[in-house]
Protein backbone atom coordinates (compact mmCIF):
# COMPACT_ATOMS: atom_id res chain seq x y z
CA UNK A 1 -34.94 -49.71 32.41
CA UNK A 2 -36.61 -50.64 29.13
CA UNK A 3 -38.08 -46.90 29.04
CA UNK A 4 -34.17 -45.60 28.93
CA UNK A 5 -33.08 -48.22 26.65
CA UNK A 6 -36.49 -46.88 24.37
CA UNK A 7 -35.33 -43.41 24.70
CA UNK A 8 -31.62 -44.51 23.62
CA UNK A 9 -32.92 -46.09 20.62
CA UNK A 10 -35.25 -43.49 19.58
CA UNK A 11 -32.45 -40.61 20.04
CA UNK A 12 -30.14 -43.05 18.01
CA UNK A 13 -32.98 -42.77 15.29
CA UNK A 14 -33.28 -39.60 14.93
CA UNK A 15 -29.36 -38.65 15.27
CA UNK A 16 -29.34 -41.63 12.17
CA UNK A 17 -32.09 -39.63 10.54
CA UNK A 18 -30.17 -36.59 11.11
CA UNK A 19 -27.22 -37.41 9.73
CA UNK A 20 -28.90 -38.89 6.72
CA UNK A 21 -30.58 -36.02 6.05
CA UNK A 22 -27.32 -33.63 6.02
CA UNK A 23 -25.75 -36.42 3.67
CA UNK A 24 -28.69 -36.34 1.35
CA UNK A 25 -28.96 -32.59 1.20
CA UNK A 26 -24.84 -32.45 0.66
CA UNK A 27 -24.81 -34.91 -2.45
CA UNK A 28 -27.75 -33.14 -3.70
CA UNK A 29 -26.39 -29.82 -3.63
CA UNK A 30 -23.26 -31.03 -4.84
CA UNK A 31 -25.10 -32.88 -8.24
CA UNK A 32 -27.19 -29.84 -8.59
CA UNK A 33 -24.07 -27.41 -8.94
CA UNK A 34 -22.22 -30.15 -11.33
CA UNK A 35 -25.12 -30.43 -13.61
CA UNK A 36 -26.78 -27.48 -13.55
CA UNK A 37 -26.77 -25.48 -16.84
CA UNK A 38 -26.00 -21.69 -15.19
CA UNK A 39 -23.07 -20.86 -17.27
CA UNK A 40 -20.72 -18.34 -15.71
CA UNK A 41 -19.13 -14.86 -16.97
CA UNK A 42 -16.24 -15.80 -19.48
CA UNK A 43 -14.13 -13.31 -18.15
CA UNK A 44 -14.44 -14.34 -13.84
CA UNK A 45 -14.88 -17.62 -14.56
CA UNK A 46 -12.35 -18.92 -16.76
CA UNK A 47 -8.90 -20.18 -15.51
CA UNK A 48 -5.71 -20.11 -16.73
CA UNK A 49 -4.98 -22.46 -20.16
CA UNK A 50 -8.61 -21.91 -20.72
CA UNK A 51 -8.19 -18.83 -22.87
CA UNK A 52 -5.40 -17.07 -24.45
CA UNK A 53 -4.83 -13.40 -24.99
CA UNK A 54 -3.49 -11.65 -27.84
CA UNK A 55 -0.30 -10.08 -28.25
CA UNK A 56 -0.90 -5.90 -27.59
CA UNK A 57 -0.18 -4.04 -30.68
CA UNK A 58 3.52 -2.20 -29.99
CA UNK A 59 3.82 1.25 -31.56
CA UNK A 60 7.37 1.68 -33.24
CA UNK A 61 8.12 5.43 -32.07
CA UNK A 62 6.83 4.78 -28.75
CA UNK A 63 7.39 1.07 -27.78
CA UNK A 64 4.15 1.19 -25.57
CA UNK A 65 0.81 -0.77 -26.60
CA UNK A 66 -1.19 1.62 -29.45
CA UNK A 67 -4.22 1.89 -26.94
CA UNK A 68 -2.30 2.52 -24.00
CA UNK A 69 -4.72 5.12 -21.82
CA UNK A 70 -3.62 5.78 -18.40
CA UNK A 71 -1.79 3.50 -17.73
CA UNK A 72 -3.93 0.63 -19.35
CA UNK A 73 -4.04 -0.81 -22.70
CA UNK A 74 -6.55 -3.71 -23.82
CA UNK A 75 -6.01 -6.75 -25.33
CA UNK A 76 -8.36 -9.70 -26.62
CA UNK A 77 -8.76 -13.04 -25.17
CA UNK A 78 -10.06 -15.63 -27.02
CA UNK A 79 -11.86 -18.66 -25.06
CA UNK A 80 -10.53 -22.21 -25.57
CA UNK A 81 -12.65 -24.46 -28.03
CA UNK A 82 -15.79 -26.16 -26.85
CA UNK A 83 -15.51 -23.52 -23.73
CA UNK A 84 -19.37 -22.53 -22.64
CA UNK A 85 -19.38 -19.06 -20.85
CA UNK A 86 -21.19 -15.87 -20.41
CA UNK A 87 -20.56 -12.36 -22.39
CA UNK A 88 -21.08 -8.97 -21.15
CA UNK A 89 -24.22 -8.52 -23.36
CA UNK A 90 -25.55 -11.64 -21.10
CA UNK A 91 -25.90 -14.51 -23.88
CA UNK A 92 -24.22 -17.53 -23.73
CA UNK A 93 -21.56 -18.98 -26.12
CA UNK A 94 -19.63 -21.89 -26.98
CA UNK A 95 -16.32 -20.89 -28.61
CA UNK A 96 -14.31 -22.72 -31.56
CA UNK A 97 -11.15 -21.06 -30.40
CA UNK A 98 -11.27 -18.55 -32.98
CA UNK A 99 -13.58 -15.75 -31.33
CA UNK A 100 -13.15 -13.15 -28.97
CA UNK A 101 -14.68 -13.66 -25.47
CA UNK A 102 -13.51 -10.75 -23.89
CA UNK A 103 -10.89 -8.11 -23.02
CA UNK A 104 -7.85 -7.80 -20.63
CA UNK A 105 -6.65 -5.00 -19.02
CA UNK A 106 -2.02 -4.89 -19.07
CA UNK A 107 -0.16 -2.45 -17.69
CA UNK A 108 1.73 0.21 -19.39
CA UNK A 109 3.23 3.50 -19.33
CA UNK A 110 1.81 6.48 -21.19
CA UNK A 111 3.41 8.21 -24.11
CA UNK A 112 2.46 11.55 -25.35
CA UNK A 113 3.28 10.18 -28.79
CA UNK A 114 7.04 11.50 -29.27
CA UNK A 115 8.92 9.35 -30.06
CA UNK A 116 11.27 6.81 -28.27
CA UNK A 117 14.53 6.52 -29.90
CA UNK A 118 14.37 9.96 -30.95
CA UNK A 119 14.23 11.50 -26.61
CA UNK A 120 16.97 8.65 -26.40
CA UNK A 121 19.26 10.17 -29.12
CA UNK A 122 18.72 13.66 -28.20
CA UNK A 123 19.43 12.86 -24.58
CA UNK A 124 22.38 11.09 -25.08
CA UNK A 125 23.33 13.63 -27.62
CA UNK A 126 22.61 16.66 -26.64
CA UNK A 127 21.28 16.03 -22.90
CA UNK A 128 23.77 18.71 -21.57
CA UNK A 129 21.98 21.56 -22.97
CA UNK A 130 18.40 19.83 -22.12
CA UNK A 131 17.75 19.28 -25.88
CA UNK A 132 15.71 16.18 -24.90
CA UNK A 133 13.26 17.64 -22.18
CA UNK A 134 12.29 20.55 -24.36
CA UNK A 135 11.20 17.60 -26.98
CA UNK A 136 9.50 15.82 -24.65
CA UNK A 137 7.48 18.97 -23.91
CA UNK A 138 9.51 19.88 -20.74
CA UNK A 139 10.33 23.18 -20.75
CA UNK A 140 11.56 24.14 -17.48
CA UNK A 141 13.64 21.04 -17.09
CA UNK A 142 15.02 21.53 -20.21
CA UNK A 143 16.20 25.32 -19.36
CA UNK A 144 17.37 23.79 -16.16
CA UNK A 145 19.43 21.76 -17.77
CA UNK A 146 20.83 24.57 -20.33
CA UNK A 147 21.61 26.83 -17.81
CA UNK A 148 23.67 24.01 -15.33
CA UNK A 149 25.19 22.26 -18.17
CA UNK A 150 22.95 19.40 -17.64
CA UNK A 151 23.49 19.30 -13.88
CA UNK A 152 27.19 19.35 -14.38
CA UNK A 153 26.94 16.15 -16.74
CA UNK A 154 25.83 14.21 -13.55
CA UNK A 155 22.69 15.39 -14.11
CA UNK A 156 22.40 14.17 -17.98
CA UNK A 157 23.75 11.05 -17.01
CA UNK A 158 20.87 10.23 -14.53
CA UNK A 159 17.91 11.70 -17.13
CA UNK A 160 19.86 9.50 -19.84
CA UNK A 161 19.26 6.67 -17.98
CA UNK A 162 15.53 7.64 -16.98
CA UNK A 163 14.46 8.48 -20.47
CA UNK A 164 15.79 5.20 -21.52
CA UNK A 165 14.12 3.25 -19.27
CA UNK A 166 10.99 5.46 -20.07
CA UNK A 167 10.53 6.58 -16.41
CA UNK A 168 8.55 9.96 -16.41
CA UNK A 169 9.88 13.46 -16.53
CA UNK A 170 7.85 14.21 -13.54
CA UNK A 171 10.06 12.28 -11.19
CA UNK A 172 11.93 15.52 -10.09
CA UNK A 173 8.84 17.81 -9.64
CA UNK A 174 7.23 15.17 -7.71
CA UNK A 175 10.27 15.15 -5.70
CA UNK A 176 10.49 18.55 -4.87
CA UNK A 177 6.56 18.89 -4.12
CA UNK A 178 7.12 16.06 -1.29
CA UNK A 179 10.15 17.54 -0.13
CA UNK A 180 8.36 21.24 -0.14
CA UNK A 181 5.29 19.89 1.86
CA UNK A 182 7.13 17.76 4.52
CA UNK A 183 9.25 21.04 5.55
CA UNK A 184 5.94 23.15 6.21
């Protein structure tokens, strides 16, 4: 009887032990990530409100961002102040607010560099005769377009609206490529 009671006591021990052990380890991991001096990369590790990105440059003709590359344009983000973090090059940096810790990536649509409210003007213009597909280096859309009298006006109507909300002049060949494969 006192050999079982023993045993109880000594498995109570070690569980205790046990469970010490796992709460040591746990604060000590926890203290050792809060203080430790490993800074991470500014642009994974920062949050929102902890940096603030710069307004794209807009180009006037084409109302898209001036670095816009497919589909992507750039813009800087500078750090908050007193904000420790990583650059690219690897060295660490604490910003004042006023320097550049890295670059985001926006979305945008790519221009060919004609310009906006010109393809608007010629489109709602002269749209019937395809005046604004043969400026926007569309060719065979723009012939289209002579020879139906811009789709019967319907047709001018629709690629008034399209041009104006700067949707792409490939929308009707990609259109009739889908169509043509699904029927073989």
């Amino acid at each position: 009887s006192s050999w079982t009671i023993l045993t109880n006591v000594r498995g109570l021990f070690c569980l205790r032990t046990l469970l010490l052990s796992f709460l040591f380890y746990c604060t000590y991991s926890h203290f050792q990530s809060v203080f430790a001096n490993d800074v991470e990369d500014c642009e994974i590790a920062l949050t929102m409100f902890k940096y603030l990105c710069n307004e794209p440059r807009i180009n006037d003709a084409t109302q898209e961002p001036e670095n816009c590359k497919d589909k992507i344009a750039w813009v800087e983000c500078l750090p908050a102040p007193n904000i420790s973090c990583r650059l690219k090059n690897g060295t660490e940096f604490k910003f004042s607010g006023d320097e550049v810790g890295f670059n985001k990536s926006i979305s945008c649509r790519n221009v060919s560099g004609y310009s906006y409210k010109v393809a608007v003007a010629l489109s709602l213009f002269l749209g019937w005769l395809g005046a604004d597909r043969f400026y926007l280096g569309y060719p065979a859309l723009g012939l289209l377009k002579f020879c139906t009298v811009g789709f019967c006006g319907i047709g001018s109507l629709v690629d008034f609206m399209l041009i104006s909300m700067q949707v792409s002049g490939d929308y009707i060949w990609n259109y009739i490529s889908r169509k043509s494969q699904t029927m073989k």
